[in-house]
N, C-alpha and C. Protein backbone atom coordinates (compact mmCIF):
# COMPACT_ATOMS: atom_id res chain seq x y z
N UNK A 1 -12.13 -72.16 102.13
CA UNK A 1 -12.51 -73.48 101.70
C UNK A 1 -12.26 -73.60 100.20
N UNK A 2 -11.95 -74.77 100.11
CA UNK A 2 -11.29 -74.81 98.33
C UNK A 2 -13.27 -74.72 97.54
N UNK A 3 -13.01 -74.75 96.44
CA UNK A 3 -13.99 -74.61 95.60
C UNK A 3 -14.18 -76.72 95.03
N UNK A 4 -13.16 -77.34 94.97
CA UNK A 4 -13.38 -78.43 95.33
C UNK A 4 -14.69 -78.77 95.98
N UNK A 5 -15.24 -78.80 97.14
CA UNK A 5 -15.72 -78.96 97.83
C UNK A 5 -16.82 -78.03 97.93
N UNK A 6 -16.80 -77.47 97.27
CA UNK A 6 -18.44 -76.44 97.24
C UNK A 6 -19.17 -76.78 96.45
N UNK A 7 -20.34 -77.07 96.90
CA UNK A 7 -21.40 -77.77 95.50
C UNK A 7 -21.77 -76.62 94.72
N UNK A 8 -22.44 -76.94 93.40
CA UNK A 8 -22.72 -75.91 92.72
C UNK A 8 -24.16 -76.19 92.39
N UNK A 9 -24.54 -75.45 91.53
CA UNK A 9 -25.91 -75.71 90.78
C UNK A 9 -25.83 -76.92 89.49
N UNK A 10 -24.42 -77.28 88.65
CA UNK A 10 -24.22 -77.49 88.54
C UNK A 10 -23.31 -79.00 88.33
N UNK A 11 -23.56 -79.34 89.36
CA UNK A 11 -22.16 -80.24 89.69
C UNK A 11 -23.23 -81.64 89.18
N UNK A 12 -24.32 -82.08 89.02
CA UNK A 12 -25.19 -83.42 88.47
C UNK A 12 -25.07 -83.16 87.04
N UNK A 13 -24.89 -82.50 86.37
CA UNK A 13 -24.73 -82.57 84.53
C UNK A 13 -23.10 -82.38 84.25
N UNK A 14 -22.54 -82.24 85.38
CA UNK A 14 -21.12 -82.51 85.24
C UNK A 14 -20.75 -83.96 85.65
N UNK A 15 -21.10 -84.31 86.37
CA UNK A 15 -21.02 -85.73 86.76
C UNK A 15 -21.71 -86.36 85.28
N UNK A 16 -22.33 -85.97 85.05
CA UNK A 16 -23.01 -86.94 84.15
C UNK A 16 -22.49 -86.80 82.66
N UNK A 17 -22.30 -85.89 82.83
CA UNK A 17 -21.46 -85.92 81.41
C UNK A 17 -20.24 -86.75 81.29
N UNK A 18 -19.25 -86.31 82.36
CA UNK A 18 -17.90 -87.18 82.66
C UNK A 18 -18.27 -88.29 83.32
N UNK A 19 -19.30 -88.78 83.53
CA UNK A 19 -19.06 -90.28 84.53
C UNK A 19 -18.56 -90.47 85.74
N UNK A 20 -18.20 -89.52 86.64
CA UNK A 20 -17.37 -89.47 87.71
C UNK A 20 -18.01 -88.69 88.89
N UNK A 21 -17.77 -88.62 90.33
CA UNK A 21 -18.13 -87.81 91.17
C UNK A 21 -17.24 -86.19 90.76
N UNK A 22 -17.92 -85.34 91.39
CA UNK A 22 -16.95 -83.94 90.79
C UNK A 22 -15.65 -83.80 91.70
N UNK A 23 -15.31 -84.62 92.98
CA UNK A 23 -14.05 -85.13 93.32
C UNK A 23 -13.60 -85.35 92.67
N UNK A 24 -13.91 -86.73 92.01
CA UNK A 24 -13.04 -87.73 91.40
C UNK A 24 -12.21 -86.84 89.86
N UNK A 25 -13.49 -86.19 89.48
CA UNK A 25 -12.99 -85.38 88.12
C UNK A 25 -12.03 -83.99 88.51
N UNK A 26 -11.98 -83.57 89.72
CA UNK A 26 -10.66 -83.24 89.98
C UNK A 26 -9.28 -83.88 89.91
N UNK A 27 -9.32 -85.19 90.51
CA UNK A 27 -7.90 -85.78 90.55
C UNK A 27 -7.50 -85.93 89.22
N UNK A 28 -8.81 -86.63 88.27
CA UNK A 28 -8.46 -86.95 86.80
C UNK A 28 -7.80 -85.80 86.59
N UNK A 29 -8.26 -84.75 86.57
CA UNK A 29 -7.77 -83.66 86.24
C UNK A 29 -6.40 -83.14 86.02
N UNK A 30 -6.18 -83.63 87.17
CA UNK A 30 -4.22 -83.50 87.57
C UNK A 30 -3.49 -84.43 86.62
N UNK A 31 -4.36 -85.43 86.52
CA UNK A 31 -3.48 -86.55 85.65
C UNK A 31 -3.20 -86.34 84.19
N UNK A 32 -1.97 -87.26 83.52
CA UNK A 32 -1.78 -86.77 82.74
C UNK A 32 -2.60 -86.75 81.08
N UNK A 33 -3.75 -88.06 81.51
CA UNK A 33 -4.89 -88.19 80.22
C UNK A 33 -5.75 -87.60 80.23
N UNK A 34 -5.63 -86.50 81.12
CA UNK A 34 -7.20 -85.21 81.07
C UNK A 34 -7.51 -84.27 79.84
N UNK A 35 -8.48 -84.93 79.63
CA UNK A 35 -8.75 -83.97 78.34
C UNK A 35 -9.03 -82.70 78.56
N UNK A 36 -9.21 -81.75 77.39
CA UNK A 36 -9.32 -79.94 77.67
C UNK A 36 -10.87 -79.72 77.67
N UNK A 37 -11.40 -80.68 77.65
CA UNK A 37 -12.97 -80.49 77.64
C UNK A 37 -13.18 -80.83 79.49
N UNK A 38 -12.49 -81.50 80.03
CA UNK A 38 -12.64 -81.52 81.53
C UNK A 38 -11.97 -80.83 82.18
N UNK A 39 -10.75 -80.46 82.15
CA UNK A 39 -9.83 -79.49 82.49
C UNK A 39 -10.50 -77.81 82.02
N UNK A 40 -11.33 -78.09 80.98
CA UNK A 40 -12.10 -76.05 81.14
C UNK A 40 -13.25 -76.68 81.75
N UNK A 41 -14.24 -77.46 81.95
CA UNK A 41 -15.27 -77.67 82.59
C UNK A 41 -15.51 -77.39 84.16
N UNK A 42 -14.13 -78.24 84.56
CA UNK A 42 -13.67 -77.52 85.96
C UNK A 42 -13.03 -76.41 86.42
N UNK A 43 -12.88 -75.85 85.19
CA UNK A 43 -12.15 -74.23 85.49
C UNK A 43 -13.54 -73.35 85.73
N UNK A 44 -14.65 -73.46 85.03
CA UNK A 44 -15.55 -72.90 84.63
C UNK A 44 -16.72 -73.24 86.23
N UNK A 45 -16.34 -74.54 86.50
CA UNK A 45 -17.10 -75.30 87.62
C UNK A 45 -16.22 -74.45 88.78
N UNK A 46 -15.30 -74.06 88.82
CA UNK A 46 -14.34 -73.48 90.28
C UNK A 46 -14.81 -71.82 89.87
N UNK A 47 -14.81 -71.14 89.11
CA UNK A 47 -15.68 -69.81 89.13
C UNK A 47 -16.95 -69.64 89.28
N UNK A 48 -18.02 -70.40 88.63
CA UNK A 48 -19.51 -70.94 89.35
C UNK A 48 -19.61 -70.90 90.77
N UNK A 49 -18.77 -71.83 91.01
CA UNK A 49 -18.51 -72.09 92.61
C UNK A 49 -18.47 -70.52 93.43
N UNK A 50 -17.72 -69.87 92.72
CA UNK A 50 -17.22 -68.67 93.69
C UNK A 50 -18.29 -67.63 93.77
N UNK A 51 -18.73 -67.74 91.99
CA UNK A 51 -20.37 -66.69 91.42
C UNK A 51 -20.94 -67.29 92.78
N UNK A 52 -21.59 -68.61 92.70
CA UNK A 52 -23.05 -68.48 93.53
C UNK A 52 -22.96 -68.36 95.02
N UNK A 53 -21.71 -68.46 95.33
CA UNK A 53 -20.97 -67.90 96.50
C UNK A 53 -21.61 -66.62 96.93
N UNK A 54 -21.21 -65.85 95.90
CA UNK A 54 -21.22 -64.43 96.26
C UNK A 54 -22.72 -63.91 96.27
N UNK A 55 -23.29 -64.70 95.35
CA UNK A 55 -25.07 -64.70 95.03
C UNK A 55 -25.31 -64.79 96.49
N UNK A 56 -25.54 -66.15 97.28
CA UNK A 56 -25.85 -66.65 98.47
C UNK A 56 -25.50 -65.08 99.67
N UNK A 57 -23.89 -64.91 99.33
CA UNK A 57 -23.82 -63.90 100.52
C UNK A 57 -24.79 -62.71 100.45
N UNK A 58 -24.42 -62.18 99.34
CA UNK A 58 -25.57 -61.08 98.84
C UNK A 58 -27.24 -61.36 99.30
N UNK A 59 -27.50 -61.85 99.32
CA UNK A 59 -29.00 -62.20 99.16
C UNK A 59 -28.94 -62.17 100.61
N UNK A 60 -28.28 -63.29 101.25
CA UNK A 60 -28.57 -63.25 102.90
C UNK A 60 -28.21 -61.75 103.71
N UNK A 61 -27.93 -61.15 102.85
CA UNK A 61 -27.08 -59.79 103.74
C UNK A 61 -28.13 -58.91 103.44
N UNK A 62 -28.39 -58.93 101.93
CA UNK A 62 -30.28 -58.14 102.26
C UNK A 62 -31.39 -58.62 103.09
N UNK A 63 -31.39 -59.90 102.97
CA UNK A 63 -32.64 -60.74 103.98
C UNK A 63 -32.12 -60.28 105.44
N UNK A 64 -30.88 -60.17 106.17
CA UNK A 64 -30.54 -59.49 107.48
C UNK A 64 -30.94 -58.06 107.06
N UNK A 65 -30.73 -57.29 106.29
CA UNK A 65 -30.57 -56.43 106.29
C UNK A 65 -32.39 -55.65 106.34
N UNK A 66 -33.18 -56.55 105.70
CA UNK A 66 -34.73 -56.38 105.69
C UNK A 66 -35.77 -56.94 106.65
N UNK A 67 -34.83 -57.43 107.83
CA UNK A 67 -35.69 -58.65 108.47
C UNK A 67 -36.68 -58.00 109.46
N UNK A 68 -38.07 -58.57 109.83
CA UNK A 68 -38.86 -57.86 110.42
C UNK A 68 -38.33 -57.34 111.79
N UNK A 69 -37.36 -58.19 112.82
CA UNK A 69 -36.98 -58.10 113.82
C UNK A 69 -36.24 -56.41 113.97
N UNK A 70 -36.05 -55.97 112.55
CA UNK A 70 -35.17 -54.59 112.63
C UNK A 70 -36.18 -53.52 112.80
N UNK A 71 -35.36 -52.67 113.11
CA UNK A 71 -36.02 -50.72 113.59
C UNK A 71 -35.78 -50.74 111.83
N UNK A 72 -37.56 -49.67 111.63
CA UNK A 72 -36.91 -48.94 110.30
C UNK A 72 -36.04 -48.27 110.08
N UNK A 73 -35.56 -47.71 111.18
CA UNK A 73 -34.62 -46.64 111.19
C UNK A 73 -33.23 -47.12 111.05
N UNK A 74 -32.95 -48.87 111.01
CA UNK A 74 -31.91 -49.18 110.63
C UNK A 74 -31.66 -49.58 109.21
N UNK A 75 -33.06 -49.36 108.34
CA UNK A 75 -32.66 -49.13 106.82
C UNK A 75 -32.16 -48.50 106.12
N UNK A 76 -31.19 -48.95 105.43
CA UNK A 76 -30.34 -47.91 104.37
C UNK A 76 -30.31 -48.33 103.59
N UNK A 77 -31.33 -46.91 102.36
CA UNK A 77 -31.28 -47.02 101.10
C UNK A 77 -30.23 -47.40 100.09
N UNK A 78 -28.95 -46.67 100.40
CA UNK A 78 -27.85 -46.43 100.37
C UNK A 78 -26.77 -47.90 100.47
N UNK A 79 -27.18 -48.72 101.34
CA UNK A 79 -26.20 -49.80 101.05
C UNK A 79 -27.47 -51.21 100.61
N UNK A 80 -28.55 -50.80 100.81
CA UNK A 80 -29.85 -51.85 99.56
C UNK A 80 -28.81 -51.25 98.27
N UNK A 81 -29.27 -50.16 97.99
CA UNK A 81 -28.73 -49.54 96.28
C UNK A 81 -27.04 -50.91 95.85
N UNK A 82 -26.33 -50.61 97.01
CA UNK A 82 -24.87 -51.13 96.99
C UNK A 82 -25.39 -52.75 96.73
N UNK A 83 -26.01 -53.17 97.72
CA UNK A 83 -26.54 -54.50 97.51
C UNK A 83 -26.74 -55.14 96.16
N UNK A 84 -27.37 -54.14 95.70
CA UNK A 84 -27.99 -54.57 94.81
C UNK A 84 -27.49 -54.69 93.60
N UNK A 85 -26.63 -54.05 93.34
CA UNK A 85 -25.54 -53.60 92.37
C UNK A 85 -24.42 -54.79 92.40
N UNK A 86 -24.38 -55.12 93.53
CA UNK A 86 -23.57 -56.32 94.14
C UNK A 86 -24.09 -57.62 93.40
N UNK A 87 -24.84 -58.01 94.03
CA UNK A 87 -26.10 -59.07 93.50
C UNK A 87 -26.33 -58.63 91.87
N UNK A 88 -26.54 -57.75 91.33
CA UNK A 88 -26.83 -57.82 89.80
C UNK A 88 -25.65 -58.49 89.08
N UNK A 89 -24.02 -58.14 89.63
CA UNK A 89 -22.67 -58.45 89.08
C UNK A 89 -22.27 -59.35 89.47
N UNK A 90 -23.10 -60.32 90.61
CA UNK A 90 -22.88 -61.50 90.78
C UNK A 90 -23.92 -62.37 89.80
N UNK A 91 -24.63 -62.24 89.84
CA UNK A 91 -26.06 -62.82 89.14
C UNK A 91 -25.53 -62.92 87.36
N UNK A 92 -24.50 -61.84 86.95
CA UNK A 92 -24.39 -61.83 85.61
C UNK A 92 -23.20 -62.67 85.34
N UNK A 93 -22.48 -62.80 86.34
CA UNK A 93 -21.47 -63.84 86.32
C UNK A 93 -21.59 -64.85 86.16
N UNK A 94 -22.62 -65.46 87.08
CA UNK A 94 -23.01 -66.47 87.53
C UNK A 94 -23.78 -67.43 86.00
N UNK A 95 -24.45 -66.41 85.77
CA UNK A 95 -25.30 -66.82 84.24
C UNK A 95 -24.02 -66.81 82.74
N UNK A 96 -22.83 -65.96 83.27
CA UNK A 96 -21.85 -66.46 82.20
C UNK A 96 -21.74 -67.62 82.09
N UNK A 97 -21.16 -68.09 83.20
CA UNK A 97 -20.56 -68.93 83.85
C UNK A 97 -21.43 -70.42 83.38
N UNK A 98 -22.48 -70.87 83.75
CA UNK A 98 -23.52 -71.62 83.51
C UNK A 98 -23.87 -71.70 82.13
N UNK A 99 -23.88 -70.45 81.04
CA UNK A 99 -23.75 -70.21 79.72
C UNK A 99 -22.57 -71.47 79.34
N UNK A 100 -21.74 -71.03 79.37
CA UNK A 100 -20.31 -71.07 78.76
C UNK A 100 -20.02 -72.69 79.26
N UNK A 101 -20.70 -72.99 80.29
CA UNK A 101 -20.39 -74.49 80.73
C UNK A 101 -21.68 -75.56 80.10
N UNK A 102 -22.63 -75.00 79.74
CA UNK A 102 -24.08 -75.52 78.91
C UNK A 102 -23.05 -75.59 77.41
N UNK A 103 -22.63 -74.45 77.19
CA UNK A 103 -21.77 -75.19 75.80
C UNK A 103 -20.78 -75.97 75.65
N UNK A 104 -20.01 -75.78 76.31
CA UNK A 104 -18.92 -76.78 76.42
C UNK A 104 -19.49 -78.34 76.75
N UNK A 105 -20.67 -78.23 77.16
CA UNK A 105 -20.86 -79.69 77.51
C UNK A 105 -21.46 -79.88 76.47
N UNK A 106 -22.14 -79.04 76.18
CA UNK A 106 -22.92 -79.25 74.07
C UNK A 106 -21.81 -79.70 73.15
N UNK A 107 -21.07 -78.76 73.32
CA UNK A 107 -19.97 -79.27 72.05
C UNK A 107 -18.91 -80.00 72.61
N UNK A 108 -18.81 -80.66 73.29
CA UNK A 108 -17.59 -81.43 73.55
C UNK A 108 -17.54 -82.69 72.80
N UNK A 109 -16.52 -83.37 72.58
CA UNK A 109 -16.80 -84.61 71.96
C UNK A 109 -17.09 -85.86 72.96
N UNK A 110 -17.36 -87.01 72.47
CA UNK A 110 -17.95 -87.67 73.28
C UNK A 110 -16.78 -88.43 74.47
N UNK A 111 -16.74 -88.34 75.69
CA UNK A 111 -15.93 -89.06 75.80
C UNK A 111 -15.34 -90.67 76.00
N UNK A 112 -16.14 -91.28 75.27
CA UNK A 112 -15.75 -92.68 74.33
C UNK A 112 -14.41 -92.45 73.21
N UNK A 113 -14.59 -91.32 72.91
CA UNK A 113 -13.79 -91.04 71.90
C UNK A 113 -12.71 -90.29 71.81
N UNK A 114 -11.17 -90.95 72.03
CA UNK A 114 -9.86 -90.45 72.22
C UNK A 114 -9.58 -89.48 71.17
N UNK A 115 -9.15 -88.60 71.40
CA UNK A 115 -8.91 -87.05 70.57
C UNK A 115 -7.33 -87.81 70.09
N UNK A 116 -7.28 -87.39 68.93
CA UNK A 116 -6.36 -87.17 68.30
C UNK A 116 -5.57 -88.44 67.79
N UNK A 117 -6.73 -89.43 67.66
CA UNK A 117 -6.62 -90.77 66.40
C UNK A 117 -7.36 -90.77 65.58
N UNK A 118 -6.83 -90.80 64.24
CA UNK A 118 -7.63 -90.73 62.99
C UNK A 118 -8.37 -91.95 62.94
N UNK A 119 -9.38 -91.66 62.38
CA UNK A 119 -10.47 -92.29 61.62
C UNK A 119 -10.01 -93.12 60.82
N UNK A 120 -10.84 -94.28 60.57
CA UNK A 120 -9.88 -95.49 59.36
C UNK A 120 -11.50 -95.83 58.70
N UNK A 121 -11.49 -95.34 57.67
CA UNK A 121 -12.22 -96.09 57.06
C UNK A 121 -11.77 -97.50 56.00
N UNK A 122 -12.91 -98.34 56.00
CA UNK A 122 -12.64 -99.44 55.43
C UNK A 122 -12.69 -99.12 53.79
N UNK A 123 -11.92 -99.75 53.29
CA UNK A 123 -12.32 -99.04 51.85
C UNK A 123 -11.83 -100.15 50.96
N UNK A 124 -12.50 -100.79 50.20
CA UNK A 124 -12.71 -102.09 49.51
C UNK A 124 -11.15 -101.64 48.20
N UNK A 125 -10.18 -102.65 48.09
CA UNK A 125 -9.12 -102.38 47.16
C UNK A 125 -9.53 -103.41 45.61
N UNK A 126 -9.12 -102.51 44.75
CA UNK A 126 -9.95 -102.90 43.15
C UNK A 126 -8.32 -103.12 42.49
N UNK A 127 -8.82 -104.22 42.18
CA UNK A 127 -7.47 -105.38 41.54
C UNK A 127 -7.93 -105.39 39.68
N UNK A 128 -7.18 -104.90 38.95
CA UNK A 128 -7.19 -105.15 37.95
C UNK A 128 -6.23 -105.70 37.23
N UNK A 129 -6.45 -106.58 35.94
CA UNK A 129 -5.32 -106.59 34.99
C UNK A 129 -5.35 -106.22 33.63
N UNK A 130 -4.31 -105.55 33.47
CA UNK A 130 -4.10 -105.02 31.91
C UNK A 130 -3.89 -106.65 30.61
N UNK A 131 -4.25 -106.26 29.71
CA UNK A 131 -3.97 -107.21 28.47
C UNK A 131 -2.73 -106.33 28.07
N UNK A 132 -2.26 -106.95 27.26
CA UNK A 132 -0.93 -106.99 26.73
C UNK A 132 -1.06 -106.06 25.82
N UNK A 133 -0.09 -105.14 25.64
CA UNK A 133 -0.24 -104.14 24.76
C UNK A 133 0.29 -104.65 23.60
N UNK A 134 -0.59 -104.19 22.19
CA UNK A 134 -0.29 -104.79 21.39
C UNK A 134 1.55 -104.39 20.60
N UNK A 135 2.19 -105.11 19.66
CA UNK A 135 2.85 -104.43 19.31
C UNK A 135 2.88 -102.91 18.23
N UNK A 136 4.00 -102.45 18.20
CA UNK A 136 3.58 -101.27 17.33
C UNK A 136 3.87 -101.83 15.89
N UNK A 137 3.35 -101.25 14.78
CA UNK A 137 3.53 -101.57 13.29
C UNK A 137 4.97 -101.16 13.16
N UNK A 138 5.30 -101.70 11.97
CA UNK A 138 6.81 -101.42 11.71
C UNK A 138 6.83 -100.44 11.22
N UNK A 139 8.02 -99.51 11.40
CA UNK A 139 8.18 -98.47 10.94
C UNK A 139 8.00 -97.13 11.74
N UNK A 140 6.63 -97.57 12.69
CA UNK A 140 6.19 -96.03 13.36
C UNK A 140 7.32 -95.66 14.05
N UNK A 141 7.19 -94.58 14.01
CA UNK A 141 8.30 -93.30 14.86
C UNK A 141 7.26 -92.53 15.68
N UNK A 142 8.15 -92.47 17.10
CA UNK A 142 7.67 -91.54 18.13
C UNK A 142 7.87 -89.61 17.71
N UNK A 143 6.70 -89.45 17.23
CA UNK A 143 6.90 -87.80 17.03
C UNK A 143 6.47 -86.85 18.48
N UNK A 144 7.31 -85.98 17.99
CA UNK A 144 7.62 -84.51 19.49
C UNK A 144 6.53 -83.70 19.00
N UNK A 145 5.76 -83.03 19.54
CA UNK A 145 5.09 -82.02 19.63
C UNK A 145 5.74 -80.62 19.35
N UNK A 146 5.30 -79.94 18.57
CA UNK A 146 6.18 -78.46 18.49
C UNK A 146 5.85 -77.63 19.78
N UNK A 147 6.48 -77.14 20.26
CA UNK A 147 6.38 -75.80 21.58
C UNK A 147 6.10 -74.45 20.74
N UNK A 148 4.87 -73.64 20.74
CA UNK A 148 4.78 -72.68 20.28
C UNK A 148 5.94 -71.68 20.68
């Protein structure tokens, strides 16, 4: 199943940030005005997807694996230990993952605001006029400066 289509923990502060269903911010995606703040959001949103994936399997495979209906004698320490080890490296992913997408939505710019048009400030223009320079006295000479 695509990751498209897998909800996440995630996917309501992504919508809300972009304005869109997390469908819809796929297709944008493809298109050619997608910004890099939605294009890594959903990169980050399609590995989430796969983390809590693996969280979910893990967890249900210990809950079979612990369930009252079982013989003790079908417990193994040995693949709990594996489990678990499993589940810790999913769990740390998973919290990258959610990290790294809490910032990107922190620092992104707003999207009202098209990347890569300058700013115009208004800036008031100062009109002056010079008076007439007077003439020079007769006689003066333009002197040179000596060059050490």
């Amino acid at each position: 199943m695509s990751v498209i289509h897998v909800p996440t923990s995630r996917d309501t502060v992504i919508e809300e940030a972009f304005g869109a269903p997390v469908g819809r911010l796929y297709e944008m995606a493809c298109g050619p005005t997608a910004s890099a703040a939605l294009t890594r959001a959903l990169e980050l949103r399609s590995f989430l997807a796969v983390a809590e994936e693996q969280v979910a399997r893990v967890r249900n495979r210990v809950h079979d694996a612990t369930s009252t209906d079982l013989d003790f004698d079908d417990l193994s320490a040995n693949d709990l230990r594996w489990d678990a080890e499993w589940l810790e490296a999913a769990l740390t992913a998973r919290t990258g993952y959610t990290t790294a997408l809490s910032e990107l939505l922190r620092t992104m710019p707003p999207t009202a605001q098209k990347p890569g048009l300058p700013v115009r400030f208004a800036q008031p223009k100062i009109t002056t006029t010079l008076t007439p320079a007077a003439p020079a006295p007769a006689g003066a000479v333009a002197v040179r400066e000596r060059q050490p």
